[in-house]
Protein backbone atom coordinates (compact mmCIF):
# COMPACT_ATOMS: atom_id res chain seq x y z
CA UNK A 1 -12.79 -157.01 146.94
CA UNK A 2 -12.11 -156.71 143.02
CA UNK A 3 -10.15 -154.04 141.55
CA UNK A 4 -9.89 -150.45 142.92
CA UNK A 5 -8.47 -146.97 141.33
CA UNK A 6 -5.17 -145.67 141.58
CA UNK A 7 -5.57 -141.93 140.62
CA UNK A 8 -3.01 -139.46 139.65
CA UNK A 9 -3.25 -135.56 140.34
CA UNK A 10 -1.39 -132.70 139.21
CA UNK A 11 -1.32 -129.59 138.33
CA UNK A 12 -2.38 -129.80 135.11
CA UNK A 13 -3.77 -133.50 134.91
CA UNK A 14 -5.91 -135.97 136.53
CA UNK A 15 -6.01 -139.53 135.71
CA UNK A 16 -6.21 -142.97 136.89
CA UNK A 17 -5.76 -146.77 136.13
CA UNK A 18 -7.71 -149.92 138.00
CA UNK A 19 -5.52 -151.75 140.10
CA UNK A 20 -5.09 -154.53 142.72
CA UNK A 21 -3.16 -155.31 145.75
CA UNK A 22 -0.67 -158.26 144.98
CA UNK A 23 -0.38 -158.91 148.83
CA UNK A 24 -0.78 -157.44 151.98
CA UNK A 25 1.66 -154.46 153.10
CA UNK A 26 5.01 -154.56 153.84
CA UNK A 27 6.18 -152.43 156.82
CA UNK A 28 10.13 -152.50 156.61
CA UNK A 29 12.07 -151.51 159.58
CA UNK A 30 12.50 -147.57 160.37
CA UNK A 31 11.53 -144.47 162.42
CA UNK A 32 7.65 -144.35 162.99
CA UNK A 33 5.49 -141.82 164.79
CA UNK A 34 2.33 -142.62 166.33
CA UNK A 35 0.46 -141.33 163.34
CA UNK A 36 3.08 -142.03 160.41
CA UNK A 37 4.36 -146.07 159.29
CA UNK A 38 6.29 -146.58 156.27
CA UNK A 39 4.53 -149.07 154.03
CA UNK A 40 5.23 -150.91 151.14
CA UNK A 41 2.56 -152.43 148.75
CA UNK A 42 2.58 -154.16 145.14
CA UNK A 43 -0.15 -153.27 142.74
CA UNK A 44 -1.11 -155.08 139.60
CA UNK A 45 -2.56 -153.17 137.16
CA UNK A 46 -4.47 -155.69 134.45
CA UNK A 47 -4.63 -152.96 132.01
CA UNK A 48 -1.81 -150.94 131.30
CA UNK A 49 -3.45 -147.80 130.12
CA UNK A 50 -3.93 -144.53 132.03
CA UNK A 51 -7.42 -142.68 131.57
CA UNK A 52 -8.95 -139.47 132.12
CA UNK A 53 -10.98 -139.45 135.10
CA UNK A 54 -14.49 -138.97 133.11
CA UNK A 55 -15.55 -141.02 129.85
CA UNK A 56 -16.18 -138.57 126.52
CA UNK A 57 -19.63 -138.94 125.56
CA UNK A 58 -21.42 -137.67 122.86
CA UNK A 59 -24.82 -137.82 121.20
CA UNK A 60 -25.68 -138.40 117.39
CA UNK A 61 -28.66 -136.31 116.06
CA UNK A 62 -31.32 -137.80 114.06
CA UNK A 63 -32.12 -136.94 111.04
CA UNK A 64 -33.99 -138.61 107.57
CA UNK A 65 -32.60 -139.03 104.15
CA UNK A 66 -32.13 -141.67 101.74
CA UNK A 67 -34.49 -139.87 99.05
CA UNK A 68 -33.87 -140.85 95.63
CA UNK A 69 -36.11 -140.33 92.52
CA UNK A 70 -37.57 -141.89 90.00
CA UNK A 71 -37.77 -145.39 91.92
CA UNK A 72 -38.45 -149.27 91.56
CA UNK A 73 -40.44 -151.35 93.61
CA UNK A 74 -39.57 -152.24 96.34
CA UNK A 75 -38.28 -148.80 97.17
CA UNK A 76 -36.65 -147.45 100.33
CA UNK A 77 -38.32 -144.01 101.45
CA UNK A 78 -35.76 -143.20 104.03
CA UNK A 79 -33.16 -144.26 106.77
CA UNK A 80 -32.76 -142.33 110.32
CA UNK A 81 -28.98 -141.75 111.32
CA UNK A 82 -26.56 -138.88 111.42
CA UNK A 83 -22.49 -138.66 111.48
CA UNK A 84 -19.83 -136.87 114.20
CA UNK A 85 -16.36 -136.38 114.17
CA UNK A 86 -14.79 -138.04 116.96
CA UNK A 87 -11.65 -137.53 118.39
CA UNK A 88 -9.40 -139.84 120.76
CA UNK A 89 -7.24 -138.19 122.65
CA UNK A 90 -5.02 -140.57 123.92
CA UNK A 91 -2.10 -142.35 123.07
CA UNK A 92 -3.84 -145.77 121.77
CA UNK A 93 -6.88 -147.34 120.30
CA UNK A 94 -10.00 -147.30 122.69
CA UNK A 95 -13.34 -149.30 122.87
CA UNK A 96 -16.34 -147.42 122.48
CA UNK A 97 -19.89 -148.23 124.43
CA UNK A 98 -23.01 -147.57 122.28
CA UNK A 99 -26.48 -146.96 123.46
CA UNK A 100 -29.49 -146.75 121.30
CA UNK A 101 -32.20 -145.22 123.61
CA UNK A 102 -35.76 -146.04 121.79
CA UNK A 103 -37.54 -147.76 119.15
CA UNK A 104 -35.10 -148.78 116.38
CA UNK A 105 -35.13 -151.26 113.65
CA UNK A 106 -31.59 -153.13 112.56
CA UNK A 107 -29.74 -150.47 114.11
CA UNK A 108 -25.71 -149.94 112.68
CA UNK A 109 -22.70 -148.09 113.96
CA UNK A 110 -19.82 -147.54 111.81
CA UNK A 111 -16.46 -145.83 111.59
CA UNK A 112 -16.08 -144.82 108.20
CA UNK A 113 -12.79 -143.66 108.66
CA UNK A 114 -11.77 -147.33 108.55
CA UNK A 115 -14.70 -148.73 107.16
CA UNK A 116 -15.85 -150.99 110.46
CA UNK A 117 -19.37 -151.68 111.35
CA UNK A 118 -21.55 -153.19 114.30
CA UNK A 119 -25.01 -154.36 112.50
CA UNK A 120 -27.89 -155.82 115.31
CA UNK A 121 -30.55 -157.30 113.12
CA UNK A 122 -33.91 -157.20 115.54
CA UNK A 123 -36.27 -154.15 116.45
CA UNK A 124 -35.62 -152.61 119.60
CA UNK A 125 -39.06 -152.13 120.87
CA UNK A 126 -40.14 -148.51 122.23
CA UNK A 127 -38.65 -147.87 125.89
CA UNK A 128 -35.87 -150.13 125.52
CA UNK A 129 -32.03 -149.80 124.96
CA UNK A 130 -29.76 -151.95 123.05
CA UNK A 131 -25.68 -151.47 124.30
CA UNK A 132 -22.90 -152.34 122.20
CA UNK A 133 -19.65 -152.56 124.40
CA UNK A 134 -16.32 -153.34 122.25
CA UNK A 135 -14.14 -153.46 125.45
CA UNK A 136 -11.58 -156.12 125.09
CA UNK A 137 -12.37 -159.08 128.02
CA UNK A 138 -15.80 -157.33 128.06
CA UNK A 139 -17.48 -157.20 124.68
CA UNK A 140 -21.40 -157.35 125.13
CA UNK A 141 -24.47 -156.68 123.17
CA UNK A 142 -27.63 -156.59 125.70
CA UNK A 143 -31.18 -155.36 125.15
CA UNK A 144 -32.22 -153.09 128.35
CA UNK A 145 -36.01 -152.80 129.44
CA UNK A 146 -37.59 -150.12 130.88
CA UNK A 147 -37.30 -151.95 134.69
CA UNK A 148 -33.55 -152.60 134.13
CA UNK A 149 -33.93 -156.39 133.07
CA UNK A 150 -31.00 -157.37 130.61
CA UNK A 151 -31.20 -159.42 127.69
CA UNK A 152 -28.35 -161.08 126.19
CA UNK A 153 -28.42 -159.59 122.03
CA UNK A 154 -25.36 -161.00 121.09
CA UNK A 155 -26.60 -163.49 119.00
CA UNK A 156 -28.46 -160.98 116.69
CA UNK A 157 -25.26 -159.78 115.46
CA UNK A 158 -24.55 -158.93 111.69
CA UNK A 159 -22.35 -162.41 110.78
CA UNK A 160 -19.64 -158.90 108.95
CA UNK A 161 -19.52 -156.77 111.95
CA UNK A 162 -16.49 -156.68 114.24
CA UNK A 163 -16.17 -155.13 117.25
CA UNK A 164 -13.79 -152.33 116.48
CA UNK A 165 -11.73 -149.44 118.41
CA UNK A 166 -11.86 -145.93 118.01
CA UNK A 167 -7.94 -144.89 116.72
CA UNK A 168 -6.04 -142.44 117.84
CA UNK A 169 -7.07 -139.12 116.17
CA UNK A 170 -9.81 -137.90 114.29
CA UNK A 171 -12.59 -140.65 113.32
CA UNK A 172 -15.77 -140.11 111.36
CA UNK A 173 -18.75 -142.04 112.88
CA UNK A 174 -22.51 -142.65 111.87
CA UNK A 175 -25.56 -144.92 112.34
CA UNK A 176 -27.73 -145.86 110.82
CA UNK A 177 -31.71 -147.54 111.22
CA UNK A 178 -34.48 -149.24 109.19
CA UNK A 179 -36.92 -147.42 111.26
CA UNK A 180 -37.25 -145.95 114.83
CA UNK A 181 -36.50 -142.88 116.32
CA UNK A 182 -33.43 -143.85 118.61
CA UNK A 183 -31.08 -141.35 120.60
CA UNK A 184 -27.72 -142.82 119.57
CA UNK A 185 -24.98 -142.48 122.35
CA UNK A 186 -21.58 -142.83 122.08
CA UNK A 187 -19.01 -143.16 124.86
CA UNK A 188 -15.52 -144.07 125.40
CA UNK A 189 -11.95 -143.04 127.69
CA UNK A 190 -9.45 -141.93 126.20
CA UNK A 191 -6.11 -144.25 126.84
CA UNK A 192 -2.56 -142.84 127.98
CA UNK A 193 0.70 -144.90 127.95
CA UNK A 194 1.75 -142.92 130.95
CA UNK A 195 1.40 -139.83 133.38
């Protein structure tokens, strides 16, 4: 059936990690009651990393800039985007998911704590999503319609992006568009090395 979750609760701290049966249970010899059976049973987790139960997810307002004076022709009026702070919790690198909700033209994400960007050079028409995932084994880049039909964008990257993580600590985001209005979401799970 695929992978399931393995969750861990105390106290103080929920998590869990995807996992898989390696084989059907092992019931060793010993007492049993009609209601209790001592079992044994290997899991195989594919990704080593604990996470907290819900993803972090933030949004990036929208504002204009980009106003300089005197000017040239061409000249470029103004740019939508806005920057966060973001902060990963956890105890390694994790991918982000990005969703531009709405018209935007050559939309671009960037850390610029480290200087990495995503570029997609296309319009997004009105009503339509583009989502950048960076997950390792999962990377996509799909145009969404309205009705839920994907669209494979991967091939409208920027030929200088790369498909980075958000490090540990504090990191200083922003985007960035040629036109559009776009809600800009950003969401990612932070990654523990242990309980």
């Amino acid at each position: 059936l695929g992978l399931g979750i393995l969750r861990y609760e105390n106290d103080h701290v929920v998590r869990e990690i995807k996992a898989i049966a390696d084989s059907v249970p092992i019931y060793p010899n010993g007492p049993r009651t009609e209601t209790i059976q001592k079992g044994l049973i290997n899991l195989i987790c594919p990704s080593p990393f604990w996470e907290d139960i819900a993803p972090e997810n933030y949004k990036l307002e929208d504002f204009v800039g980009n106003f300089r004076f005197p000017f040239k022709f061409p000249v470029r009026f103004a740019s939508r985007g806005d920057s966060r702070e973001l902060v990963n919790k956890g105890d390694v690198p994790t991918p982000i998911k990005v969703t531009f909700r709405g018209e935007s033209i050559n939309p671009k994400i960037t850390n610029l704590t480290t200087g990495e960007f995503i570029k997609v050079n296309r319009s997004i028409p009105p009503n339509y999503s583009l989502v950048i995932n960076t997950e390792f084994g999962n990377k996509e880049v799909k145009i969404v319609a309205l009705d839920g039909v994907e669209q494979n964008a991967f091939h409208y990257i920027d030929l200088e992006s790369s498909f980075f993580m958000l490090n540990v600590g504090e990191n200083r985001f922003s985007f960035i568009t040629d036109g559009g209005q776009p809600e800009v979401y950003v969401e990612y799970r932070n990654k523990y090395l242990g309980v």
